[in-house]
C-alpha atoms as a PDB file:
ATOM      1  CA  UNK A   1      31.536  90.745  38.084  1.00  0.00           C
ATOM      2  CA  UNK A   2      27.842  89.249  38.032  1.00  0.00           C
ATOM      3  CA  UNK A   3      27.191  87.610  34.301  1.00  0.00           C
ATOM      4  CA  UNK A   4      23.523  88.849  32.954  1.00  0.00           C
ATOM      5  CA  UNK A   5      21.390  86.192  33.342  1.00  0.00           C
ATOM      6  CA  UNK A   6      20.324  85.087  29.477  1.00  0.00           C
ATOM      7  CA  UNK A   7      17.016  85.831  28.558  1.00  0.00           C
ATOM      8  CA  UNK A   8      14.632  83.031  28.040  1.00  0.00           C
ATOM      9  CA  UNK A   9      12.090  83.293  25.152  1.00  0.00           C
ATOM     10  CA  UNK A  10       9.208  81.167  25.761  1.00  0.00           C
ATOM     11  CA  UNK A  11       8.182  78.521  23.249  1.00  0.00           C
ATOM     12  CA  UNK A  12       5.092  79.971  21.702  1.00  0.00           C
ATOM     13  CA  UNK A  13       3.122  76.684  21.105  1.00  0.00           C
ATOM     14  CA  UNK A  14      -0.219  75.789  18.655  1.00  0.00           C
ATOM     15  CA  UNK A  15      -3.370  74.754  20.723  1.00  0.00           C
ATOM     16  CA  UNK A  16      -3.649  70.808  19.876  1.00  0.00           C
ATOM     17  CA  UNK A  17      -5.836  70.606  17.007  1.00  0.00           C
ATOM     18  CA  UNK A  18      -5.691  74.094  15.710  1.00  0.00           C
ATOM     19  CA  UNK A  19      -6.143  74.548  12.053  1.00  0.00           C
ATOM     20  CA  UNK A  20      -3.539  76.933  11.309  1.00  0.00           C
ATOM     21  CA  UNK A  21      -4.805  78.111   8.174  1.00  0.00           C
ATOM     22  CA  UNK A  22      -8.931  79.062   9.832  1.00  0.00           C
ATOM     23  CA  UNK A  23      -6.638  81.978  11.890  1.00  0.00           C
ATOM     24  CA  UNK A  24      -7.370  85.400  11.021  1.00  0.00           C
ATOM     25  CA  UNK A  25      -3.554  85.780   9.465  1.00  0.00           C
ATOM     26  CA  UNK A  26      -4.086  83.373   6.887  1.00  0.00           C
ATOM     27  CA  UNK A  27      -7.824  84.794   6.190  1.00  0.00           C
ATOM     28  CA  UNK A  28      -5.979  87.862   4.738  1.00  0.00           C
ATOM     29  CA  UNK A  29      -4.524  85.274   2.569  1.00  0.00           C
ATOM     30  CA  UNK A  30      -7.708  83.635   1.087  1.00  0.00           C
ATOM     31  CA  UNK A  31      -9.226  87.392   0.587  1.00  0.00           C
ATOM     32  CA  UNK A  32      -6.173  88.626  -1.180  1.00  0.00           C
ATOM     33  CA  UNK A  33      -6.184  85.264  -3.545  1.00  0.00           C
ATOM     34  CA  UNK A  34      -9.881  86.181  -4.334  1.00  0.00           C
ATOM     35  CA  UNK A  35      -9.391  89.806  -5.415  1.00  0.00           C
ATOM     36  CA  UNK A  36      -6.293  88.456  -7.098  1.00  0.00           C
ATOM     37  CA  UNK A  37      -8.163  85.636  -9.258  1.00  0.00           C
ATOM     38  CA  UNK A  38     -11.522  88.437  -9.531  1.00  0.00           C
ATOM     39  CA  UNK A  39      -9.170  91.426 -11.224  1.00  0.00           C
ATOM     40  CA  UNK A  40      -7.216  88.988 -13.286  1.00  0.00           C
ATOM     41  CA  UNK A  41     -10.057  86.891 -14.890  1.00  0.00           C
ATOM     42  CA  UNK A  42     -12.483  89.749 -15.305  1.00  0.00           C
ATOM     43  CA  UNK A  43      -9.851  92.127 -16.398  1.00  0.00           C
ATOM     44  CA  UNK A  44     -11.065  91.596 -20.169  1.00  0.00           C
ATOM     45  CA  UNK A  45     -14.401  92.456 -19.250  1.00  0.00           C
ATOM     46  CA  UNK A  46     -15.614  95.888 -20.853  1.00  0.00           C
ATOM     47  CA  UNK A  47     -18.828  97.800 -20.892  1.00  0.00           C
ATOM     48  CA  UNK A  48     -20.262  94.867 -17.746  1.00  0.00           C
ATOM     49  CA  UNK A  49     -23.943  95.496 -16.762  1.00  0.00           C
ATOM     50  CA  UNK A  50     -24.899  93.883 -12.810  1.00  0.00           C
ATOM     51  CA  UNK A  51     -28.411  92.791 -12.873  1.00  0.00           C
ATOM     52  CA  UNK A  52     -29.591  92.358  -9.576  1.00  0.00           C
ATOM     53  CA  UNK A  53     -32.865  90.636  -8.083  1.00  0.00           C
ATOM     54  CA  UNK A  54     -34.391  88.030  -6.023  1.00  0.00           C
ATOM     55  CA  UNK A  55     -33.395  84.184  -6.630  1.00  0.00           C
ATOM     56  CA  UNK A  56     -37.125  83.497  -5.497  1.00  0.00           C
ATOM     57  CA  UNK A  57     -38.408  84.834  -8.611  1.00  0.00           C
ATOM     58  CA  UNK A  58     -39.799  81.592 -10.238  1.00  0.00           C
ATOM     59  CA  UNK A  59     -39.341  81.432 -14.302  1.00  0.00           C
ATOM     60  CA  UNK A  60     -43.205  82.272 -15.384  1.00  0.00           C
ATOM     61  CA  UNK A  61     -43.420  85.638 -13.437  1.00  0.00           C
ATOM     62  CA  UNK A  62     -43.346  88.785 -15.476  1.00  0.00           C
ATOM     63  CA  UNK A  63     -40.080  89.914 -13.330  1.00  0.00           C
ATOM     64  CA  UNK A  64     -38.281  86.924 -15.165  1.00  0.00           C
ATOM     65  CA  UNK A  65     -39.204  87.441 -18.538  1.00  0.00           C
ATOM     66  CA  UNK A  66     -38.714  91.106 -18.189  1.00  0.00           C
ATOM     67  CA  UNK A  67     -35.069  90.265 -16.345  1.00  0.00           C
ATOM     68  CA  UNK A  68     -34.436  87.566 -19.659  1.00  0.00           C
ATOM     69  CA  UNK A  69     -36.012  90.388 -22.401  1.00  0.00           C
ATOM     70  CA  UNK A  70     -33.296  93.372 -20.872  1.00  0.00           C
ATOM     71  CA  UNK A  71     -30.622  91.299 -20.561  1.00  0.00           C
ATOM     72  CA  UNK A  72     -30.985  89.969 -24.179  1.00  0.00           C
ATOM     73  CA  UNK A  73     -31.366  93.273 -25.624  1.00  0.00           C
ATOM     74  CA  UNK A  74     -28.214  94.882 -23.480  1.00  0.00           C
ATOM     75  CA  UNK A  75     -26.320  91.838 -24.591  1.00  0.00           C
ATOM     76  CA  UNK A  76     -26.936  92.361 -28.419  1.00  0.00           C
ATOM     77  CA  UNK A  77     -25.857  96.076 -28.129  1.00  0.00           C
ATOM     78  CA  UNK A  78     -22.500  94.544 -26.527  1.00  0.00           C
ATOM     79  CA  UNK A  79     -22.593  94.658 -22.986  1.00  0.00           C
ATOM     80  CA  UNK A  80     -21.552  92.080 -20.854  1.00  0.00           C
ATOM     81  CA  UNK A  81     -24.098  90.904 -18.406  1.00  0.00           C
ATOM     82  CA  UNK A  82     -22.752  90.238 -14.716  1.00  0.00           C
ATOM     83  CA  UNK A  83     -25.042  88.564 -11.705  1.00  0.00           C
ATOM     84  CA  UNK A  84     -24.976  86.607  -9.087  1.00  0.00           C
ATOM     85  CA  UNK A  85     -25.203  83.223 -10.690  1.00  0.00           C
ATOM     86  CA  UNK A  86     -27.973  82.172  -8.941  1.00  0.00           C
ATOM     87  CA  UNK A  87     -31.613  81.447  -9.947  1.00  0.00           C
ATOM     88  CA  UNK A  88     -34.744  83.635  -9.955  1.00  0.00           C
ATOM     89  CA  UNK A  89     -33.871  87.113 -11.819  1.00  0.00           C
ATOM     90  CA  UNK A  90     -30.430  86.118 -11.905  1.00  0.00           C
ATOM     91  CA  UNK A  91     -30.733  83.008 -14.130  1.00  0.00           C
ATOM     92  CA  UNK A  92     -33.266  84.802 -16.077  1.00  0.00           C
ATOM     93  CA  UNK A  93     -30.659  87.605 -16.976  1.00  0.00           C
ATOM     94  CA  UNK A  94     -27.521  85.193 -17.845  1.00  0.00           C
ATOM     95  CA  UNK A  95     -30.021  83.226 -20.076  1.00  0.00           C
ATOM     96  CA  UNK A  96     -30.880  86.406 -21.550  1.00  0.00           C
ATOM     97  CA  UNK A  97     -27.241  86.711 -22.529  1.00  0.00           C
ATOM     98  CA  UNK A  98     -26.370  83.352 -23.295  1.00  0.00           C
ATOM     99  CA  UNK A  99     -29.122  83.681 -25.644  1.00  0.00           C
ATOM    100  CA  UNK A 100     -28.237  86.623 -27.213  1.00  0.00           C
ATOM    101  CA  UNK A 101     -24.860  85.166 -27.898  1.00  0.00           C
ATOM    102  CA  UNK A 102     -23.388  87.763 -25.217  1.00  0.00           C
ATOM    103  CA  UNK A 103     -20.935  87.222 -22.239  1.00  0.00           C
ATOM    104  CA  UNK A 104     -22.806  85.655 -19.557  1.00  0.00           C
ATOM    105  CA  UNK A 105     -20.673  86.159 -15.931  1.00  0.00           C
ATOM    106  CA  UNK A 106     -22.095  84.624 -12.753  1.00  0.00           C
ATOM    107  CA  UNK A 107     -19.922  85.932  -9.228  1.00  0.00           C
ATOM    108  CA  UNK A 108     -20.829  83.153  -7.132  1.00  0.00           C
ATOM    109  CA  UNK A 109     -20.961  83.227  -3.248  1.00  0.00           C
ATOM    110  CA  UNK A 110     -20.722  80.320  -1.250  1.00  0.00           C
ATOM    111  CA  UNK A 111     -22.913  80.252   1.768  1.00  0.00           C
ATOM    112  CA  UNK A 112     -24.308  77.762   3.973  1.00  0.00           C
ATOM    113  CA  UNK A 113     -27.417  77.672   2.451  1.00  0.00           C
ATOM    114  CA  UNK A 114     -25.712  75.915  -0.975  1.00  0.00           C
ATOM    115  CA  UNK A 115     -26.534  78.351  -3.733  1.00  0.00           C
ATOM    116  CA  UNK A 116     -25.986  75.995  -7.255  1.00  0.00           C
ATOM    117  CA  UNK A 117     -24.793  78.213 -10.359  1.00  0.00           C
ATOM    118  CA  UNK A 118     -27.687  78.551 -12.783  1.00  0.00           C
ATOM    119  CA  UNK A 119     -26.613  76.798 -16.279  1.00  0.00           C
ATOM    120  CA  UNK A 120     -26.670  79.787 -18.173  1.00  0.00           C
ATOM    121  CA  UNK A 121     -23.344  81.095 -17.456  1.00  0.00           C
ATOM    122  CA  UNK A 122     -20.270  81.470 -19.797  1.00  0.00           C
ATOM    123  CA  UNK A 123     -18.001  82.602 -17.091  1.00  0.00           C
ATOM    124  CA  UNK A 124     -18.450  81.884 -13.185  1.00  0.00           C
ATOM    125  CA  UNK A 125     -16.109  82.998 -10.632  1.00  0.00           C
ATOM    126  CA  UNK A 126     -16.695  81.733  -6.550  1.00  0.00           C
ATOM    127  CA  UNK A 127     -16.507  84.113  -3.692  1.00  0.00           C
ATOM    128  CA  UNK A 128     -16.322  83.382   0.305  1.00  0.00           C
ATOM    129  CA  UNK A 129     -16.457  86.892   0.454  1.00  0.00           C
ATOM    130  CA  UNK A 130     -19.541  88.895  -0.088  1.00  0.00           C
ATOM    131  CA  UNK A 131     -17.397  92.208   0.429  1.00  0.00           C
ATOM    132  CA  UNK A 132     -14.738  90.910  -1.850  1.00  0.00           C
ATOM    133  CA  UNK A 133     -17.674  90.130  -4.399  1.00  0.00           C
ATOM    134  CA  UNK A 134     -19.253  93.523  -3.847  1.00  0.00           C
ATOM    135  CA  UNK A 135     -15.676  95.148  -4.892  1.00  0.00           C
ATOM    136  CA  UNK A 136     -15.741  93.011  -8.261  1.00  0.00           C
ATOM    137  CA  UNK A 137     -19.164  93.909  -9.208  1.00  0.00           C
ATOM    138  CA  UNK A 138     -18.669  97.185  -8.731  1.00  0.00           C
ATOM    139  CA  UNK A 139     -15.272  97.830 -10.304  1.00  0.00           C
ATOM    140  CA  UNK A 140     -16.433  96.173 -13.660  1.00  0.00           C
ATOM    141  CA  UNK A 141     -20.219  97.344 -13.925  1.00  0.00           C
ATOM    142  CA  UNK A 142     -20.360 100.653 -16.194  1.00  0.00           C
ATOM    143  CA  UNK A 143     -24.391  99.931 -15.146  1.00  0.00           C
ATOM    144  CA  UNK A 144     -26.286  98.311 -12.499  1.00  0.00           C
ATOM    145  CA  UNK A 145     -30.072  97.876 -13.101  1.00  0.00           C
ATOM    146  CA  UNK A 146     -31.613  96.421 -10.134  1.00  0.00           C
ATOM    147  CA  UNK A 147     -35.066  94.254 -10.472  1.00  0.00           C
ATOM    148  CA  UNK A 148     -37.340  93.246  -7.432  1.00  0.00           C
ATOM    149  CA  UNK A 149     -35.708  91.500  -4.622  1.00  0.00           C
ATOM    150  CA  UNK A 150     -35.064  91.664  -1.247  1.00  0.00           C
ATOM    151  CA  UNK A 151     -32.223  92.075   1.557  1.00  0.00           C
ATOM    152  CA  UNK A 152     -29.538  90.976  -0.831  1.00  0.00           C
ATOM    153  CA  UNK A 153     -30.476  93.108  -3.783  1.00  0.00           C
ATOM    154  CA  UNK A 154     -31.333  96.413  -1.100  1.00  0.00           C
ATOM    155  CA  UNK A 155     -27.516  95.854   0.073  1.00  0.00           C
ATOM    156  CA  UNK A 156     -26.517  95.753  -3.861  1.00  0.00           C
ATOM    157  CA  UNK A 157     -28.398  99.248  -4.117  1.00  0.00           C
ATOM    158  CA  UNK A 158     -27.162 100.852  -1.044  1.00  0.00           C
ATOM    159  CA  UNK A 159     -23.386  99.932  -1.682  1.00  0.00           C
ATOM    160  CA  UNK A 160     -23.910 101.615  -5.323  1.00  0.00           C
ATOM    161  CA  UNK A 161     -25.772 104.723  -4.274  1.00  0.00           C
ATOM    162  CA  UNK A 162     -23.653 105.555  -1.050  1.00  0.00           C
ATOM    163  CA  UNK A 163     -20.655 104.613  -2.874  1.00  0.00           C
ATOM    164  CA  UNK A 164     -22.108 107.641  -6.079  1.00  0.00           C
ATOM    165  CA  UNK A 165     -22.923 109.879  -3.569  1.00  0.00           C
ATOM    166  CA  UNK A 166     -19.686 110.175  -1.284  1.00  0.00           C
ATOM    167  CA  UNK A 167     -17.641 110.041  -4.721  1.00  0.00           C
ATOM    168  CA  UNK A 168     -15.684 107.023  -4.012  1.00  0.00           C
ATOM    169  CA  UNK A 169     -16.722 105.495  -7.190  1.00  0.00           C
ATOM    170  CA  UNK A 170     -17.629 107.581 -10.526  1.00  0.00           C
ATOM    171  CA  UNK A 171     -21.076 107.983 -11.207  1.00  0.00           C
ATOM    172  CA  UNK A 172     -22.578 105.471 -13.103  1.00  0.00           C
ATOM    173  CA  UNK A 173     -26.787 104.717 -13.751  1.00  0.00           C
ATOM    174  CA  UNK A 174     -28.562 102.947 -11.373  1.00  0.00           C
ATOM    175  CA  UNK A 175     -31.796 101.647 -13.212  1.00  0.00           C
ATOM    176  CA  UNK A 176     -34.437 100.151 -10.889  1.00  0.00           C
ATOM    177  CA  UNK A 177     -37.141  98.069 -13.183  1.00  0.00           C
ATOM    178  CA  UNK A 178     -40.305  98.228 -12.211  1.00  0.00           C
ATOM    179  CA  UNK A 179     -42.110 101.027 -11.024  1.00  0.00           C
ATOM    180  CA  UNK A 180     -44.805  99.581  -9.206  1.00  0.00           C
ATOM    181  CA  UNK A 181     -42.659  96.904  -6.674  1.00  0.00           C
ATOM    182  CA  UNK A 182     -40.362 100.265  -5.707  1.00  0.00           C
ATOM    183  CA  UNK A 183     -42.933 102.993  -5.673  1.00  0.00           C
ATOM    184  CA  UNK A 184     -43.336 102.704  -2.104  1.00  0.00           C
ATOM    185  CA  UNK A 185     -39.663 102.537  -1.180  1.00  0.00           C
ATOM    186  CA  UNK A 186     -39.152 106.269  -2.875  1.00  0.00           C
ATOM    187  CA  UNK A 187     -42.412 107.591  -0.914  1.00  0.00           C
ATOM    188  CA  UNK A 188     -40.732 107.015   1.962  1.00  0.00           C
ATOM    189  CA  UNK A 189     -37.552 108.411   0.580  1.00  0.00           C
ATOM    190  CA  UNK A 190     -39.430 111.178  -0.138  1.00  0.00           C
ATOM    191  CA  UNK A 191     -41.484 111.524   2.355  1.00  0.00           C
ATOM    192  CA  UNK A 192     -39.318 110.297   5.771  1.00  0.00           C
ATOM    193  CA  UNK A 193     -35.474 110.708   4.671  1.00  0.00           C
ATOM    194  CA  UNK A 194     -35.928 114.157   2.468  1.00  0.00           C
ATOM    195  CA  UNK A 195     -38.316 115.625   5.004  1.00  0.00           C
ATOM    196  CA  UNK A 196     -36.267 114.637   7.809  1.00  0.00           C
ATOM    197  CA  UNK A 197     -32.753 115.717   6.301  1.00  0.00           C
ATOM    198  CA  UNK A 198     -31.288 112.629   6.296  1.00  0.00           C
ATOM    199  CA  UNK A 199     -30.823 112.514   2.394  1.00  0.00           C
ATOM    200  CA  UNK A 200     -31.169 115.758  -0.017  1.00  0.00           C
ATOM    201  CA  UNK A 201     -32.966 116.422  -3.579  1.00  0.00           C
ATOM    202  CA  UNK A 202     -30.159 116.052  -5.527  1.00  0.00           C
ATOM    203  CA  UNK A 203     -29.319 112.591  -3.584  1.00  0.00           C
ATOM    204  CA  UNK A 204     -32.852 110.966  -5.594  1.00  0.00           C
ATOM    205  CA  UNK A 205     -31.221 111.954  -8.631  1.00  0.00           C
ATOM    206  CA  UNK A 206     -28.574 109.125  -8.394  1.00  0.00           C
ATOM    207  CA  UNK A 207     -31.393 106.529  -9.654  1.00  0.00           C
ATOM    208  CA  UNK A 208     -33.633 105.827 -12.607  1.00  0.00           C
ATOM    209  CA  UNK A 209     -36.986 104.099 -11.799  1.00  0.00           C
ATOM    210  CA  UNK A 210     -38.085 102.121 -15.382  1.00  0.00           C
ATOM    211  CA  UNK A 211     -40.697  99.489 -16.930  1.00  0.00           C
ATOM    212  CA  UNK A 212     -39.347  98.215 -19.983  1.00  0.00           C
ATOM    213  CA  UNK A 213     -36.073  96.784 -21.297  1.00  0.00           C
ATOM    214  CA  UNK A 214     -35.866  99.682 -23.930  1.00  0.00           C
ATOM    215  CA  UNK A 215     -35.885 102.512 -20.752  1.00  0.00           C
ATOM    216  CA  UNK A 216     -33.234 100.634 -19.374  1.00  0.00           C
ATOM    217  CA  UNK A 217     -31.293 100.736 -22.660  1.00  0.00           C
ATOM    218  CA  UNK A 218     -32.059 104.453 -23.144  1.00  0.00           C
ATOM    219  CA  UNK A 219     -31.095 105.186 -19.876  1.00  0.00           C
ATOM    220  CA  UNK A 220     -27.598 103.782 -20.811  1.00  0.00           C
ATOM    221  CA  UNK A 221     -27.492 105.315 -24.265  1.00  0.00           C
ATOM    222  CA  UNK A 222     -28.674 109.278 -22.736  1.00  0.00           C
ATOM    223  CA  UNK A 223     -25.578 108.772 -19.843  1.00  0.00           C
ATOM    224  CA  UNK A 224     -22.574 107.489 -21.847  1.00  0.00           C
ATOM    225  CA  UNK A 225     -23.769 109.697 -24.553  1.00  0.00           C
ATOM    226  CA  UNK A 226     -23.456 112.766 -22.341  1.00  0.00           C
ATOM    227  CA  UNK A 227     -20.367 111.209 -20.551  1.00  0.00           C
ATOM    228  CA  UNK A 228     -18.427 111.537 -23.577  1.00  0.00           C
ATOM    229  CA  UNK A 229     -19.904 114.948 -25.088  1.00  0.00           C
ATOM    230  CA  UNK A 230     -18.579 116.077 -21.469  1.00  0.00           C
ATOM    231  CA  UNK A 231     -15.321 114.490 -21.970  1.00  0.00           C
ATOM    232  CA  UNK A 232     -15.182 116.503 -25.524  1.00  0.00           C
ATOM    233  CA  UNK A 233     -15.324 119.473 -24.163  1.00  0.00           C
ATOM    234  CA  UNK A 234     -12.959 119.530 -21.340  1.00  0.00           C
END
């Protein structure tokens, strides 16, 4: 009787030098840890407001002040104010905060090109992530109000309004500030995606377009307000 040979498992070896931890396994790792540390410190967070813009936006241009003047007044009526950490629009609405006496929370993201945490922030949580960071901003904004900027803040937008319109999120306002700076992107809206049936009506109705810090505050104020008169009555 001929014994079966014994099978021989080959000894699955590490290329010299690999970093073990830089493989894709242990990426799904580092991305849980940061949605991990992102629900559990922000958890507390109620009523959050994401204030999106450029970080090129130096601190004498109107965009600034008008970033600082909203944030300050959102802040007194007891919202939390939520950026990006960096400079430009974002300092100028966690100073608005901090100044108010309000939560100030900066999300972060380290990139190559190093972006420094402006000093105005009360709470500051670090991403490697951008979609993990996306996810945080989104789950604790009741608000975002979106000020001049460019690819960075457009992607901001975008996530928000896709994310409204296919119903994976509940609807919340989306304020852009400053009617001038975006009047040309909802021509073409208007003109190029609505014409060419590539968005509907009803699909520019997911927005507000505003000037002043007390719009954006009234914007807030008419939703919630009809939110909960909804809510009454079902």
């Amino acid at each position: 009787m001929k014994m079966k040979k014994k099978a021989i498992i080959p000894k699955l070896e590490a290329p010299l030098n690999e970093n073990f931890i830089s493989t894709d396994t242990w990426r799904i790792f580092r991305i849980m840890s940061e949605f991990v540390e992102g629900f559990e410190s922000l958890s507390v967070i109620k009523r959050g407001v994401s204030i999106f813009g450029s970080k090129r936006t130096p601190s004498g241009h109107p965009f600034y002040k008008l970033a600082h003047k909203t944030a300050y007044l959102l802040a007194k009526k007891g919202y939390s104010i939520i950026t990006g950490a960096g400079p430009g629009i974002m300092e100028a609405a966690n100073k608005g905060a901090y100044d108010a006496g309000g939560l100030s929370v900066g999300l972060n993201i380290i990139i190559p090109e190093q972006q420094r945490p402006n000093p105005y922030i009360n709470y500051l949580l670090e991403f490697r992530y951008f979609f993990v960071r996306k996810v945080i901003f989104t789950k604790y904004s009741c608000a975002f109000v979106v000020f001049p900027g460019g690819f960075g803040t457009l992607d901001e937008l975008f996530e928000a309004l896709a994310l409204i319109q296919t119903q994976r999120i509940d609807p919340i306002p989306v304020i852009l500030v400053g009617r001038a700076y975006w009047k040309g992107l909802l021509s073409w809206f208007k003109q190029t995606l609505v014409a060419q049936g590539t968005l509907i009506n009803e699909d520019l109705r997911l927005f507000n377009v505003v000037d002043t810090p007390q719009e954006v505050a009234a914007v807030l104020s008419a939703f919630y307000s009809t939110t909960r008169s909804k809510k009454r009555n079902t």
